[in-house]
C-alpha atoms as a PDB file:
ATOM      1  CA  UNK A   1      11.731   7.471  -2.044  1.00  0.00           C
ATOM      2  CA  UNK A   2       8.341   6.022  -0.871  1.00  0.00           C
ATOM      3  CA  UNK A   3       7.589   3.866   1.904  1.00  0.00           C
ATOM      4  CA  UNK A   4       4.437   2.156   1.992  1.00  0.00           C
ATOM      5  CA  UNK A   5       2.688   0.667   5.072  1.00  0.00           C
ATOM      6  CA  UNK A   6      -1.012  -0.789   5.697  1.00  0.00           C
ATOM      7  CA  UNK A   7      -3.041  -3.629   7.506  1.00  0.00           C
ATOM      8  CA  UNK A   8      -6.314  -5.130   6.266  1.00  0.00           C
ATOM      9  CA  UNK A   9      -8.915  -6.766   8.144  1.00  0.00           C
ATOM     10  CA  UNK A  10      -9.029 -10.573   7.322  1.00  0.00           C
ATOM     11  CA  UNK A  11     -12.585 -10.837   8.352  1.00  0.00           C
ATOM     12  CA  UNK A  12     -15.621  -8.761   6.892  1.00  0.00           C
ATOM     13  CA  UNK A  13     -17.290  -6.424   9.497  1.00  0.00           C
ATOM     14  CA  UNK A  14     -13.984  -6.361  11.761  1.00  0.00           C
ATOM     15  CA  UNK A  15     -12.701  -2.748  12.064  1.00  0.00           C
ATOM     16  CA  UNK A  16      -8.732  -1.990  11.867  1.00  0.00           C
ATOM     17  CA  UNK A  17      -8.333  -1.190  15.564  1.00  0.00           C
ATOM     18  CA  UNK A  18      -7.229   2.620  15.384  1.00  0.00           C
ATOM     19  CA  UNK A  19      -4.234   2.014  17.244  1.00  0.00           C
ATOM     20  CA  UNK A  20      -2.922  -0.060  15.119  1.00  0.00           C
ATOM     21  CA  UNK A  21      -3.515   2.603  12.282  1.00  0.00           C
ATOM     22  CA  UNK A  22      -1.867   5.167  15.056  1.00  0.00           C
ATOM     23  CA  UNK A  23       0.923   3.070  15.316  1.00  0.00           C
ATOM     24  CA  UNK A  24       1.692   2.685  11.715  1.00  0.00           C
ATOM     25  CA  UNK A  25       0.966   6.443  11.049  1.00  0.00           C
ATOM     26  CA  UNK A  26       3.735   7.679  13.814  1.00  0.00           C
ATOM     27  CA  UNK A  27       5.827   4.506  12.333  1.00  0.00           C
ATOM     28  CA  UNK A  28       5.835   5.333   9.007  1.00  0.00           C
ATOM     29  CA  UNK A  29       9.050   8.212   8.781  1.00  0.00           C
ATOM     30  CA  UNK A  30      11.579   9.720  11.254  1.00  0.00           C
ATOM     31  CA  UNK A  31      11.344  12.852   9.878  1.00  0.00           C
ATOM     32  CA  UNK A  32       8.960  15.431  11.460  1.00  0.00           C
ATOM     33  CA  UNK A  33       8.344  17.307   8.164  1.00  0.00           C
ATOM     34  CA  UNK A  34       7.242  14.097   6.263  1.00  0.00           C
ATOM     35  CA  UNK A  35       3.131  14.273   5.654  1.00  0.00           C
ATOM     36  CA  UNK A  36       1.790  11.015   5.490  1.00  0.00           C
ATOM     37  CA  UNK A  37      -1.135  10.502   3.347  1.00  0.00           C
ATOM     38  CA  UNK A  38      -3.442   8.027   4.756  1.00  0.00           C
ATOM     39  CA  UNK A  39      -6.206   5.691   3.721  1.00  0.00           C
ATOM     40  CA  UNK A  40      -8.800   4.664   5.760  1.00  0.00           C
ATOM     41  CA  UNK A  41     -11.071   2.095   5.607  1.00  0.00           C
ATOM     42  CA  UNK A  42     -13.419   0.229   7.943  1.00  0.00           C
ATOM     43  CA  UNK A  43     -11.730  -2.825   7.060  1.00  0.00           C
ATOM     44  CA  UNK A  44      -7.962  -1.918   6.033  1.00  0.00           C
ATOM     45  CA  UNK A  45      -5.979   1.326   6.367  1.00  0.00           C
ATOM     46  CA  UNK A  46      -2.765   2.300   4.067  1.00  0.00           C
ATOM     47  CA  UNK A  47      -0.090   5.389   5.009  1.00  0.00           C
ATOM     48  CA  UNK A  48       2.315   6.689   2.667  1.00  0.00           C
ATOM     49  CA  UNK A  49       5.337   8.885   2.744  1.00  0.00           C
ATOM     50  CA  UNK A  50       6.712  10.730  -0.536  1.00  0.00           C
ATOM     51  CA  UNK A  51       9.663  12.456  -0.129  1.00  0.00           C
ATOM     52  CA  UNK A  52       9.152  14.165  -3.995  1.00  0.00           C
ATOM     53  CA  UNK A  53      12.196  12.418  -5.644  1.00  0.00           C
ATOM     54  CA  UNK A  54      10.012  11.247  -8.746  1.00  0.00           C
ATOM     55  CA  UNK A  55       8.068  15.096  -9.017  1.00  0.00           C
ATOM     56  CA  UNK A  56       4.913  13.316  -8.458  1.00  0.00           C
ATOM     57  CA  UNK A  57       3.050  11.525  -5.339  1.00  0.00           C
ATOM     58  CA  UNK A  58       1.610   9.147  -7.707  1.00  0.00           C
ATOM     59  CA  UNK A  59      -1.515   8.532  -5.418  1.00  0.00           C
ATOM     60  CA  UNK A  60      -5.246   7.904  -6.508  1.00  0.00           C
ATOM     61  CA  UNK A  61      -8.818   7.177  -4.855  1.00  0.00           C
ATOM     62  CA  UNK A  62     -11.823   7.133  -7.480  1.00  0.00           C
ATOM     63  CA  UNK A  63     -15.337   7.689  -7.005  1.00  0.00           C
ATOM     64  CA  UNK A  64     -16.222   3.998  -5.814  1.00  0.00           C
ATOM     65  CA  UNK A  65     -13.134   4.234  -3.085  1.00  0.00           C
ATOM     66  CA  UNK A  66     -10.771   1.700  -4.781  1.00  0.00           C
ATOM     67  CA  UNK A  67      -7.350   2.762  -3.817  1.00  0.00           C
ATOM     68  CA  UNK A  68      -4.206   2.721  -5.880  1.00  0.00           C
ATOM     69  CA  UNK A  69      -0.642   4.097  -4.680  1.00  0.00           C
ATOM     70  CA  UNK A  70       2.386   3.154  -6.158  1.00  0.00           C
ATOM     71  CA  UNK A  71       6.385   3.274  -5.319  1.00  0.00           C
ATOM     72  CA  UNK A  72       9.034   3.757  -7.489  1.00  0.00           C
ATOM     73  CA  UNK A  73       8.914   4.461 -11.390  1.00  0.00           C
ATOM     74  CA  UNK A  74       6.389   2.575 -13.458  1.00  0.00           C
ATOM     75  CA  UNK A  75       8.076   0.988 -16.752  1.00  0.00           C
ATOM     76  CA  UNK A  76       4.933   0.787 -19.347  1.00  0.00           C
ATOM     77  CA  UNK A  77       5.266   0.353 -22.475  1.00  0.00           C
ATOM     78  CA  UNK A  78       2.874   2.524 -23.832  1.00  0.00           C
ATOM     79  CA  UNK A  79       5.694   4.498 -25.786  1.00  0.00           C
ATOM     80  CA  UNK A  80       6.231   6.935 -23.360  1.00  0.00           C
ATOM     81  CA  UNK A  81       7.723  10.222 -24.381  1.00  0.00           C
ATOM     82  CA  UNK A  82       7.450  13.943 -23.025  1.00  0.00           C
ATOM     83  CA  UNK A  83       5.247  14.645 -19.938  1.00  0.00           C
ATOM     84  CA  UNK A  84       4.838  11.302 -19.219  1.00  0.00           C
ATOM     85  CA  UNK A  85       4.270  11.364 -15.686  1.00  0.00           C
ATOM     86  CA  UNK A  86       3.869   9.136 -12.641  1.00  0.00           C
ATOM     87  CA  UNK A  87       0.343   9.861 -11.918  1.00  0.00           C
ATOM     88  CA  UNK A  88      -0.623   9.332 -15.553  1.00  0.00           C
ATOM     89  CA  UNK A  89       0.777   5.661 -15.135  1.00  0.00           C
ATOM     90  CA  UNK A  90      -0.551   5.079 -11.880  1.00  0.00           C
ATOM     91  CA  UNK A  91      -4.083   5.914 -13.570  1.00  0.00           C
ATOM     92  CA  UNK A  92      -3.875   3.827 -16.460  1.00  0.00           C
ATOM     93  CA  UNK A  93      -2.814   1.232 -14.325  1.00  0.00           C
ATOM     94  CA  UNK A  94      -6.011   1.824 -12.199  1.00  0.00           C
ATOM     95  CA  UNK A  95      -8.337   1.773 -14.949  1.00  0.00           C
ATOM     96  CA  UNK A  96      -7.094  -1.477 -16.040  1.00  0.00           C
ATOM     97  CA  UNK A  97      -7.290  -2.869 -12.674  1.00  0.00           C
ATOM     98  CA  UNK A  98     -10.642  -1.747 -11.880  1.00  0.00           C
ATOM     99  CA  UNK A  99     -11.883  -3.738 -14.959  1.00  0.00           C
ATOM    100  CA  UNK A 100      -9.901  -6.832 -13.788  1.00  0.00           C
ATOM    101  CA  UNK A 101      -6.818  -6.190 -16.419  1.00  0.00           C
ATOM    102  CA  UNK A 102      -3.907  -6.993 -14.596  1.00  0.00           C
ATOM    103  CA  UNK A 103      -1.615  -6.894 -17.569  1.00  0.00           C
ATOM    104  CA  UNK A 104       0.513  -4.282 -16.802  1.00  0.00           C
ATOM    105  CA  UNK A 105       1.819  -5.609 -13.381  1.00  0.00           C
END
């Protein structure tokens, strides 16, 4: 299971106020042991909880800071087969996005 939480400024040059980002951090699971992985942004902040049922986090930040997380199995149909992996998806799915190919959504 993954549970996926985040606010973005509507308004260039207006910060996420870091309470709100407290507030969704301490929000985000019930369970003490969970480790968020967090986000942050001036304008926009995203936490995420993985409780490891898929193997994977499936979780990525490139070079140029674009952000990509995903939640549940990916179903592309690239053929698949063994070691096929979350992560792998999640960055072919990035690449495509980053050069505006939103095909696989």
């Amino acid at each position: 299971m993954t549970i996926i939480a985040g606010v973005f400024s509507r308004k260039a040059g207006v910060d996420v106020p870091v309470a709100v980002c407290g507030a969704l951090r301490k929000g985000i699971s019930r369970d003490l042991r969970d480790q968020p992985i967090e986000y942050k942004h001036p304008g926009g902040y995203l936490v995420k909880v993985d409780i490891g049922a898929f193997g994977a986090p499936a979780h990525h930040r490139d070079a140029q800071g674009s952000v990509s997380v995903m939640a549940g199995e990916p179903l592309l149909a690239d053929g698949g087969g063994e070691g096929d992996t979350r992560d792998r998806h999640l960055l072919a799915m990035h690449a495509q996005w980053a050069s505006d190919d939103f095909s696989a959504l």
